[in-house]
C-alpha atoms as a PDB file:
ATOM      1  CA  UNK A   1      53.690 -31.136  59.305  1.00  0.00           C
ATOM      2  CA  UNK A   2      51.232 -31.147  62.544  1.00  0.00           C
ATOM      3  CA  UNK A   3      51.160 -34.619  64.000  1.00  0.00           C
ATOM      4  CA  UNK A   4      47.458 -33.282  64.992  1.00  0.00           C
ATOM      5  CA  UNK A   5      46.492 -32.028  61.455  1.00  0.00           C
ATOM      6  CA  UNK A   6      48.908 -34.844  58.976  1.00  0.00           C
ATOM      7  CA  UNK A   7      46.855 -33.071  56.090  1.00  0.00           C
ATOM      8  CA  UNK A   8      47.349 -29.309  57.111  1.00  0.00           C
ATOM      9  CA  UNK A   9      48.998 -26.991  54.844  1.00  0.00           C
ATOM     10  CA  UNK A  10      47.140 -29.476  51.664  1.00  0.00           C
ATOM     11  CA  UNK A  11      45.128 -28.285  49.234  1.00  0.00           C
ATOM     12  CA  UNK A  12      42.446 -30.091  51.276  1.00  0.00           C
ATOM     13  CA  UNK A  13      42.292 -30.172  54.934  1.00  0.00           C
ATOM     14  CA  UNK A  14      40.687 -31.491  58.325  1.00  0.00           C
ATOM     15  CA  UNK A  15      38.973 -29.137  60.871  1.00  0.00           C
ATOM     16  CA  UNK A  16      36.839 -30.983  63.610  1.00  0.00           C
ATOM     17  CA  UNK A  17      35.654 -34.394  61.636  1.00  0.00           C
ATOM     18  CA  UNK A  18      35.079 -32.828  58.148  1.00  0.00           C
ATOM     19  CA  UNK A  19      37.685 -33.240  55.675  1.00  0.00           C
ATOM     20  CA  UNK A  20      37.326 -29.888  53.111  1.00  0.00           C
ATOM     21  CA  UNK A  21      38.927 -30.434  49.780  1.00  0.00           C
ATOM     22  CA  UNK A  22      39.421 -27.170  47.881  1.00  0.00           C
ATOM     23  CA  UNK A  23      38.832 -28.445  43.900  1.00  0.00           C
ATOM     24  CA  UNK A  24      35.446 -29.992  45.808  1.00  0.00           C
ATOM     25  CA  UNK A  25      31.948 -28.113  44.924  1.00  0.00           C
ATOM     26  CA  UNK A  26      30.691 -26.042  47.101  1.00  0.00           C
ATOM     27  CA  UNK A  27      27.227 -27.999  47.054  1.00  0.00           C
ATOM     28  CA  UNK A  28      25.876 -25.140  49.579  1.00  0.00           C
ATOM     29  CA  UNK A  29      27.039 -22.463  47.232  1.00  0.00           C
ATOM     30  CA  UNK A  30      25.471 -24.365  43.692  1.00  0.00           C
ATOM     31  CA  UNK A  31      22.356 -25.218  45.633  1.00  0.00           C
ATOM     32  CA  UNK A  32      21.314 -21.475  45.620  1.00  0.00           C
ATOM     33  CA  UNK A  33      22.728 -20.433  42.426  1.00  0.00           C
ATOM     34  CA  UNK A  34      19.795 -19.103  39.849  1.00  0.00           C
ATOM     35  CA  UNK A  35      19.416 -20.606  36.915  1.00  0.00           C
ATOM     36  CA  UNK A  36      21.406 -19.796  33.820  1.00  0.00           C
ATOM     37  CA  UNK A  37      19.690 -17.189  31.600  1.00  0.00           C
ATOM     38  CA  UNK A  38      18.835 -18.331  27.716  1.00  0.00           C
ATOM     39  CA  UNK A  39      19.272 -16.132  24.689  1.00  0.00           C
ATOM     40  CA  UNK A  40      15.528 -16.490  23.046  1.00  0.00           C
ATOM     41  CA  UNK A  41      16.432 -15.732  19.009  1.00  0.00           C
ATOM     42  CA  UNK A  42      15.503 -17.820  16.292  1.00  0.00           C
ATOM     43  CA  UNK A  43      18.164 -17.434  13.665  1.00  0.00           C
ATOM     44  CA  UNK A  44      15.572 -19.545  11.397  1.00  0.00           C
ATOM     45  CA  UNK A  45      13.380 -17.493  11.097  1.00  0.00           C
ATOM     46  CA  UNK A  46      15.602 -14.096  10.381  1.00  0.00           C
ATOM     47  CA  UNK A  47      15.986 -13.558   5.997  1.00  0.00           C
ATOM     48  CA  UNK A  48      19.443 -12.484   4.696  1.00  0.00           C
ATOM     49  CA  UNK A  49      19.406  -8.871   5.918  1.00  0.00           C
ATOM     50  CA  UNK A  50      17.857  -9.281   9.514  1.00  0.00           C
ATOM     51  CA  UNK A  51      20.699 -11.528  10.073  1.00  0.00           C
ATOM     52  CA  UNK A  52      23.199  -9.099   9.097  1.00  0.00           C
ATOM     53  CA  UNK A  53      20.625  -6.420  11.364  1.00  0.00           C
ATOM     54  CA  UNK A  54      21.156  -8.525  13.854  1.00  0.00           C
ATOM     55  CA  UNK A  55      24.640  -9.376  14.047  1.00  0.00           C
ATOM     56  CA  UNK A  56      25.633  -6.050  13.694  1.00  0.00           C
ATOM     57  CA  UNK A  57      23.389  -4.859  16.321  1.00  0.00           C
ATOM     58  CA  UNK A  58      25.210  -7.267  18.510  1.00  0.00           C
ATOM     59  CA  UNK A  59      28.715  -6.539  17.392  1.00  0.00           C
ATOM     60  CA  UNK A  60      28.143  -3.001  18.719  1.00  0.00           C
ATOM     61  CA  UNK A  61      26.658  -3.379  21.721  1.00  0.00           C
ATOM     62  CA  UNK A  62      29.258  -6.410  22.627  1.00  0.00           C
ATOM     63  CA  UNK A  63      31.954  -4.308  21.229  1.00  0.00           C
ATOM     64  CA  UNK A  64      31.627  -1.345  21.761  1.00  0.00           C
ATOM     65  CA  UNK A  65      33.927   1.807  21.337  1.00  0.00           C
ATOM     66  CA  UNK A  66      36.524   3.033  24.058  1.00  0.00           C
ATOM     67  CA  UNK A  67      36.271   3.960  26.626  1.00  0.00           C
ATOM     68  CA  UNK A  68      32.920   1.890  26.851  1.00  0.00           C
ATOM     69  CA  UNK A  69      33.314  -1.161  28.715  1.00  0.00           C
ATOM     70  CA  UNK A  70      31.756  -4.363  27.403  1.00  0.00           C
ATOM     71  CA  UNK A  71      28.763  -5.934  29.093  1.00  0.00           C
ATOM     72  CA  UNK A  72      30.378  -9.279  28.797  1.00  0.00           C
ATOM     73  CA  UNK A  73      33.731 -10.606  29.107  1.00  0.00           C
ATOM     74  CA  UNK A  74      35.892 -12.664  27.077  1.00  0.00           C
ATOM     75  CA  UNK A  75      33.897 -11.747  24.062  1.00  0.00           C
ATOM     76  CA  UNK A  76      37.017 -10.353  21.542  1.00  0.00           C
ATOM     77  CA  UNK A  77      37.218 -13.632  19.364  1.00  0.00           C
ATOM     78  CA  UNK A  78      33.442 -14.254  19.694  1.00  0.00           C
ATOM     79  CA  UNK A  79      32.953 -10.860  18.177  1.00  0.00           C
ATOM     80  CA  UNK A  80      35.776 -11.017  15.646  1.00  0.00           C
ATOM     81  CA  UNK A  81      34.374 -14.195  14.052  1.00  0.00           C
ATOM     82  CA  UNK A  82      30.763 -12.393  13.944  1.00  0.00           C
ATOM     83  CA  UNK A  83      32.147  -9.464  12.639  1.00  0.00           C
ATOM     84  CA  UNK A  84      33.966 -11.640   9.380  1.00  0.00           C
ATOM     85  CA  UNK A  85      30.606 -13.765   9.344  1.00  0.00           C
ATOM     86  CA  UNK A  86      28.652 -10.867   8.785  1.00  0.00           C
ATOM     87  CA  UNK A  87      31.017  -8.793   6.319  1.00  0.00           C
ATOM     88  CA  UNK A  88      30.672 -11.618   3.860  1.00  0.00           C
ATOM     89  CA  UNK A  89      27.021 -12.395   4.271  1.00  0.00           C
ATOM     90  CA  UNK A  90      26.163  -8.630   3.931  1.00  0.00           C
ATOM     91  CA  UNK A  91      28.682  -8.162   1.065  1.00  0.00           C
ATOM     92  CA  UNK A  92      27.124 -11.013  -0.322  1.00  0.00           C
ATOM     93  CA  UNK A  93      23.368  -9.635   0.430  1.00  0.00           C
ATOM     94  CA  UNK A  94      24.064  -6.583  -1.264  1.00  0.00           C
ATOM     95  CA  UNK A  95      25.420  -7.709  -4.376  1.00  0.00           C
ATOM     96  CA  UNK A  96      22.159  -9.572  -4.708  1.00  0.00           C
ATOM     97  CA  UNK A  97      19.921  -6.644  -3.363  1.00  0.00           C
ATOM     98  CA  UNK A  98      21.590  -4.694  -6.487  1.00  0.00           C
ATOM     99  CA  UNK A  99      21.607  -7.243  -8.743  1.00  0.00           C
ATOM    100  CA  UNK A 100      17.409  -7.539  -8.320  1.00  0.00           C
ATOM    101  CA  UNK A 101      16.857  -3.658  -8.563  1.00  0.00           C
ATOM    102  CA  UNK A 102      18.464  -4.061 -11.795  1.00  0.00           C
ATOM    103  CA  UNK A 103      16.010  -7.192 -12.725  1.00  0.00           C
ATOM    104  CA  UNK A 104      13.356  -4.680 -12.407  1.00  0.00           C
ATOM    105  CA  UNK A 105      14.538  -1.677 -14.292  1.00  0.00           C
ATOM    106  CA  UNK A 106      15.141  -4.973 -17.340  1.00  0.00           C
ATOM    107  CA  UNK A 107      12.005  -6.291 -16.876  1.00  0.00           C
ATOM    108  CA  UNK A 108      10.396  -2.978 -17.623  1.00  0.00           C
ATOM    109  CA  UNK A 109      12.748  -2.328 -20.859  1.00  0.00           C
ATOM    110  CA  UNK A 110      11.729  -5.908 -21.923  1.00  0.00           C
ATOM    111  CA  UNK A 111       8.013  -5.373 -21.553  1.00  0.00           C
ATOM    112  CA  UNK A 112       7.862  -1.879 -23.146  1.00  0.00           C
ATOM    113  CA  UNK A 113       9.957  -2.766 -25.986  1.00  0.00           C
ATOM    114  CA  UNK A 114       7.959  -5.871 -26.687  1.00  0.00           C
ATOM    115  CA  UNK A 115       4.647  -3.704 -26.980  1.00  0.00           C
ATOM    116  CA  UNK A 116       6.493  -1.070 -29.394  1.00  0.00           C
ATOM    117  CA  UNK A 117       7.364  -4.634 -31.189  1.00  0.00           C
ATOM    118  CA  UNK A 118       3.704  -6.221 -31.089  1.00  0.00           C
ATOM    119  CA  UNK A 119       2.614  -2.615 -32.664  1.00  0.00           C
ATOM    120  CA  UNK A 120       5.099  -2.722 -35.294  1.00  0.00           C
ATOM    121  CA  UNK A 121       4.400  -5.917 -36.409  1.00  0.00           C
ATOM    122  CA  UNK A 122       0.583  -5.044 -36.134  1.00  0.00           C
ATOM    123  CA  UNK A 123       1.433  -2.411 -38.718  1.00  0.00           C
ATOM    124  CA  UNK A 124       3.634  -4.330 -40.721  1.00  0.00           C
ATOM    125  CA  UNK A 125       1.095  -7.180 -41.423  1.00  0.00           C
ATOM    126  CA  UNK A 126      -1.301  -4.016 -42.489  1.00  0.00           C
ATOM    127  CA  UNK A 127       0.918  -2.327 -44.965  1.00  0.00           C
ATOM    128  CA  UNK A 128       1.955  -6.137 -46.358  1.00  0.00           C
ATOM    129  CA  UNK A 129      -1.578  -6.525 -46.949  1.00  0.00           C
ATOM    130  CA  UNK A 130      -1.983  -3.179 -48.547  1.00  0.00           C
ATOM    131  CA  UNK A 131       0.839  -3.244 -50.873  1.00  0.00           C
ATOM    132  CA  UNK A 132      -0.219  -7.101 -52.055  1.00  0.00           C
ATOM    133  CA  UNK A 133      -3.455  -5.795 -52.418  1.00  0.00           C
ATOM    134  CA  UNK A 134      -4.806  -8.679 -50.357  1.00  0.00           C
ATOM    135  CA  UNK A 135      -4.053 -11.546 -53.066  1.00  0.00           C
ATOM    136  CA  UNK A 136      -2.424 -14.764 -51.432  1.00  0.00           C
ATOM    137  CA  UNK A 137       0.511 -15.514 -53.543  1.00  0.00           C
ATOM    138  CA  UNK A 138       2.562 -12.840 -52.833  1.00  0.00           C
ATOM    139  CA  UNK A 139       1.333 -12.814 -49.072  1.00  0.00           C
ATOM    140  CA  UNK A 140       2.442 -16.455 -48.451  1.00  0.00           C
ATOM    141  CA  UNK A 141       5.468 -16.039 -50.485  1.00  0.00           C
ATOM    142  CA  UNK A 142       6.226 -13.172 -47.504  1.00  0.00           C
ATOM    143  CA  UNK A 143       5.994 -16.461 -45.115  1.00  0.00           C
ATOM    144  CA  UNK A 144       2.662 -15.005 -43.813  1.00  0.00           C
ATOM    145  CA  UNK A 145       0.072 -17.624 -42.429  1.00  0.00           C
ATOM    146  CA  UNK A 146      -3.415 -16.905 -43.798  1.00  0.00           C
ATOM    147  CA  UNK A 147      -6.344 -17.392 -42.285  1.00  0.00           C
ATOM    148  CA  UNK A 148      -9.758 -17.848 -43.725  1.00  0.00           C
ATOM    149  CA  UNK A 149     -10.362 -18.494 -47.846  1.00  0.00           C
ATOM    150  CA  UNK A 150      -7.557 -16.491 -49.491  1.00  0.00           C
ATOM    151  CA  UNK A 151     -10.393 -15.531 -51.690  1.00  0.00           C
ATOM    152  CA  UNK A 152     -12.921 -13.702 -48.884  1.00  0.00           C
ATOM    153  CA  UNK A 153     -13.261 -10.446 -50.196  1.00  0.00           C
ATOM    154  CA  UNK A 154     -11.756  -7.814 -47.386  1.00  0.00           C
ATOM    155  CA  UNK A 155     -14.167  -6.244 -45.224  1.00  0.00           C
ATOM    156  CA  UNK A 156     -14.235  -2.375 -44.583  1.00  0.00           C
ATOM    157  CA  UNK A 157     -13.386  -0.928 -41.240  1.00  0.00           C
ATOM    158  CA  UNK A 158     -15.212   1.937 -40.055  1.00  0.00           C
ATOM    159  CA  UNK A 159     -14.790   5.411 -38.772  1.00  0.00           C
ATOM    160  CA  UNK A 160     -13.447   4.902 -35.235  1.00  0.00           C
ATOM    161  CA  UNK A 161     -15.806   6.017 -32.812  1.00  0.00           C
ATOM    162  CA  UNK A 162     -15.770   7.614 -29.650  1.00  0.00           C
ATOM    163  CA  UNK A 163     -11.751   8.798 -28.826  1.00  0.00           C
ATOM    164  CA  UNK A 164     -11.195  10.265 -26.052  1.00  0.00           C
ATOM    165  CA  UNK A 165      -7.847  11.507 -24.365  1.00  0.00           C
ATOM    166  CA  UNK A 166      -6.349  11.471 -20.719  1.00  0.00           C
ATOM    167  CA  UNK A 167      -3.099  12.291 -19.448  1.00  0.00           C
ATOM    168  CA  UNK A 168      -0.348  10.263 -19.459  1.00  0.00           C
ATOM    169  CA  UNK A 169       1.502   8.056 -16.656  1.00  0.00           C
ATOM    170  CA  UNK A 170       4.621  10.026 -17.168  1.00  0.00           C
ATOM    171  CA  UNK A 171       5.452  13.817 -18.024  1.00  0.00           C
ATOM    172  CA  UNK A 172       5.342  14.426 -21.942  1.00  0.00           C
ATOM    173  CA  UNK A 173       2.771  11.846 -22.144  1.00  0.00           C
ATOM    174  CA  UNK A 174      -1.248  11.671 -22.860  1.00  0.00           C
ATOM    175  CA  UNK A 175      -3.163   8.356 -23.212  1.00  0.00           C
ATOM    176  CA  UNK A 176      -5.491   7.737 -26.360  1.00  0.00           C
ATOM    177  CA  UNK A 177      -8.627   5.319 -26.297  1.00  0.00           C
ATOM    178  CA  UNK A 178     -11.258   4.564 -28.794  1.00  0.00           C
ATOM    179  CA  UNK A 179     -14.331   2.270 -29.787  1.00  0.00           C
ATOM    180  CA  UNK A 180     -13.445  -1.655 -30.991  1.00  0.00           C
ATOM    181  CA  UNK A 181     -13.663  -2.389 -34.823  1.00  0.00           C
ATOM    182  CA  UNK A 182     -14.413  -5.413 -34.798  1.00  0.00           C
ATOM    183  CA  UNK A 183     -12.806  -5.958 -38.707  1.00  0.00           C
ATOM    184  CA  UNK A 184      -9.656  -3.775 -37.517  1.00  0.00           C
ATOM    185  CA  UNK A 185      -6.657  -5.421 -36.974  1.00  0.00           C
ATOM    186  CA  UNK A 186      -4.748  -2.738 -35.509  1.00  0.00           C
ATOM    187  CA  UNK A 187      -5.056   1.476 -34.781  1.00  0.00           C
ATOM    188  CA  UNK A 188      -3.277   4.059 -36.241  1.00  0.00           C
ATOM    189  CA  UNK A 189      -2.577   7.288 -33.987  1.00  0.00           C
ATOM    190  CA  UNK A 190      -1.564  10.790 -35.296  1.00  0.00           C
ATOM    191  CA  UNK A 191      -1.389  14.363 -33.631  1.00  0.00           C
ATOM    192  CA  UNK A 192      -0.771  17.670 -34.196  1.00  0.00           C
ATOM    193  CA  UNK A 193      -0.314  21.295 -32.743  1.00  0.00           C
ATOM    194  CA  UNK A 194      -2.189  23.046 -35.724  1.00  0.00           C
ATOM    195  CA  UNK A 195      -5.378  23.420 -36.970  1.00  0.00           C
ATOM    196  CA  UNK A 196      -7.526  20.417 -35.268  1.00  0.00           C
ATOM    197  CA  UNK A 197      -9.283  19.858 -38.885  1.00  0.00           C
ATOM    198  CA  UNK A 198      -6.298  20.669 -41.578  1.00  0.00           C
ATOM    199  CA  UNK A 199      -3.380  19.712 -39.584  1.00  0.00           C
ATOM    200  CA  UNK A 200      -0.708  19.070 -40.812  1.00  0.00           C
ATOM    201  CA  UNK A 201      -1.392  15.762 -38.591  1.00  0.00           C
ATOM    202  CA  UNK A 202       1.826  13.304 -38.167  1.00  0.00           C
ATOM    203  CA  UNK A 203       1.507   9.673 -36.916  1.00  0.00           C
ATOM    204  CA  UNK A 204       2.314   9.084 -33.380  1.00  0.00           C
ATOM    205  CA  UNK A 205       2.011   5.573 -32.920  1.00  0.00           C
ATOM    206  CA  UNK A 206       0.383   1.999 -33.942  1.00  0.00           C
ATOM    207  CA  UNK A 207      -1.295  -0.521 -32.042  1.00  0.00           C
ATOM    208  CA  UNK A 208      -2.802  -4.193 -31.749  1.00  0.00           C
ATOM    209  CA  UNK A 209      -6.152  -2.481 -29.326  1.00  0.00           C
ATOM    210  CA  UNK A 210      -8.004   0.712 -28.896  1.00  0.00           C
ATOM    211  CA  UNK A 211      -5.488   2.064 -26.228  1.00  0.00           C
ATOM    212  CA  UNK A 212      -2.345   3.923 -27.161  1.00  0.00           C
ATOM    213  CA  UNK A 213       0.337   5.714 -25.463  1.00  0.00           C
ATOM    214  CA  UNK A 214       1.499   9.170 -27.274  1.00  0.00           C
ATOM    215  CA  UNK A 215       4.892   9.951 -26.178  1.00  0.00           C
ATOM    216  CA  UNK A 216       7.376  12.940 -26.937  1.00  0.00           C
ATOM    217  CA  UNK A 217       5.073  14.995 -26.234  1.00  0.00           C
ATOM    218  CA  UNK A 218       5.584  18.780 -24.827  1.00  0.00           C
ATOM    219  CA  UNK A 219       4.362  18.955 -21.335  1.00  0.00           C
ATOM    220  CA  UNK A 220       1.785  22.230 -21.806  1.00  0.00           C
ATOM    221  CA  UNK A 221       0.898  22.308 -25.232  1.00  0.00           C
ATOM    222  CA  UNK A 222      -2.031  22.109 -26.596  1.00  0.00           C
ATOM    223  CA  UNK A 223      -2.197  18.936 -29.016  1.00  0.00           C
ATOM    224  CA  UNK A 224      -5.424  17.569 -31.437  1.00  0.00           C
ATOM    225  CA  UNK A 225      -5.293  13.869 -31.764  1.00  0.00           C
ATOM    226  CA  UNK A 226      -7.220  11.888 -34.222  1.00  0.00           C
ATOM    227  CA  UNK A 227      -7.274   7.767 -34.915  1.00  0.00           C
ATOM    228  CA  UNK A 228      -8.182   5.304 -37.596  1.00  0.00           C
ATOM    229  CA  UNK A 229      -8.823   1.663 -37.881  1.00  0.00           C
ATOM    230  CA  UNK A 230      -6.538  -0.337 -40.237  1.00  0.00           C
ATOM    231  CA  UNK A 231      -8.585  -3.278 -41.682  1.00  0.00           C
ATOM    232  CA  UNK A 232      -7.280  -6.366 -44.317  1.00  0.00           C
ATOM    233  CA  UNK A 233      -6.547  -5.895 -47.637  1.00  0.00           C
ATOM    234  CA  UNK A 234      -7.793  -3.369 -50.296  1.00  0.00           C
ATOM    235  CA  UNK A 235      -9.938  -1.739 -47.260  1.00  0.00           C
ATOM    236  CA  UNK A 236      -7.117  -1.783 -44.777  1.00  0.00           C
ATOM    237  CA  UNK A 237      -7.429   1.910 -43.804  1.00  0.00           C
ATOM    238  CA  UNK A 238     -10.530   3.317 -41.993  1.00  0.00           C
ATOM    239  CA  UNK A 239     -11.666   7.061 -42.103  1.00  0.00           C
ATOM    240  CA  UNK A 240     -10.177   9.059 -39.667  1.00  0.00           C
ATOM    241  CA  UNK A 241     -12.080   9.869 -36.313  1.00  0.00           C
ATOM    242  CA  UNK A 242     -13.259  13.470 -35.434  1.00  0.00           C
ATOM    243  CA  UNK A 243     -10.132  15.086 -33.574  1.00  0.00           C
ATOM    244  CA  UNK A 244      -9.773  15.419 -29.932  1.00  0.00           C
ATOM    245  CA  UNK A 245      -7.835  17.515 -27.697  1.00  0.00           C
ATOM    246  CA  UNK A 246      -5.894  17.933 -24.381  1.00  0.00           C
ATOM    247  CA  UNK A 247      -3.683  19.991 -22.696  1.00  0.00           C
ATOM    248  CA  UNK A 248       0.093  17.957 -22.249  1.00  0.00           C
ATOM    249  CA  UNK A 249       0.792  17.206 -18.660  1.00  0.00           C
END
């Protein structure tokens, strides 16, 4: 102990008149520190997979592989816990990601297979109303609704008019349209390969309007399409049209 300096050899000590303590801020030092710098990122606004972007964007460059040196210190457990965050999110994300790009594919099977349905039932209600020959009793014993007096006479459809034919959306494929009936109910559709005026013609297709899709078709060949309108009752079945042709895509 120095009877001149009873505090020398302390953490803190005396020199002249000014007593330095050394756990006490350097207030000189702190004055003329800069300012702390601020991550700007707005988790908020980031959706499910920018998040996982962005973590694992900062995973790497925090953690990166030997012998690259980190750009910050102390970062291991930071990391780790980032790292397990984002597995799970992005495990998560995915499943979902999958699980929507198979909505799509369903959605498409629903809606196609409920227009092959509206068709068939289009051309069930037209042979039910040719085989009953139009009278009501057997019709409403079928639980059909009928519209109208069940004694209107039926009313003849016509020769449909103007067909013409374009190629399809998809390979094998050709797209039919024709004039509106306004007494037809529904369209029958039937091609062939032969002779455009003896056939032998088979039916491709019904529907509830004047457009049609002809499918199973073989991309090249030369096919002849012709269409009818299907009407109620005794008259349900127009002429046919004059034939048309195309080339298969």
């Amino acid at each position: 102990m120095d009877p001149h300096h009873p505090r020398y050899g302390e953490p803190g000590a005396i020199y002249g008149q000014v007593y330095y303590a050394s756990a006490a801020p350097d207030n000189e030092t702190n004055k003329h520190t800069r300012p702390m710098a601020k991550i700007k990122l707005t988790i908020s606004r980031l959706n499910p997979t920018q998040r996982v972007d962005t973590a694992t964007k900062h995973i790497n460059l925090c953690a990166p592989e030997p012998p690259d040196t980190p750009p910050i210190p102390n970062m291991t457990a930071p990391v780790a816990a980032l790292t397990t965050a984002r597995d799970a999110a992005k495990a998560a994300n995915d499943a979902y990601e999958s699980a929507l790009a198979g909505l799509a594919s369903l959605k498409t099977a629903r809606d196609n297979t409920s227009a092959d349905l509206g068709d068939a039932l289009v051309q069930f209600i037209a042979d039910a109303e040719s085989a009953s020959k139009g009278e009501p009793g057997p019709l409403q014993a079928g639980g059909f609704a009928l519209t109208g007096p069940t004694n209107t006479p039926a009313v003849a459809v016509q020769v449909a008019q103007n067909l013409a034919l374009s190629p399809g959306k998809m390979p094998g494929t050709v797209q039919g349209k024709c004039a509106v009936d306004p007494n037809a109910i529904g369209y029958e559709w039937q091609v062939t390969t032969g002779d455009a005026m003896t056939g032998p013609y088979a039916t491709s297709t019904h529907s509830s309007g004047t457009k049609a899709t002809l499918k199973g078709l073989t991309s090249g060949q030369r096919i002849w399409v012709r269409v009818r309108a299907l009407g109620r009752g005794e008259n349900g079945e127009g002429p046919w049209s004059d034939p048309a042709t195309i080339i298969v895509p």
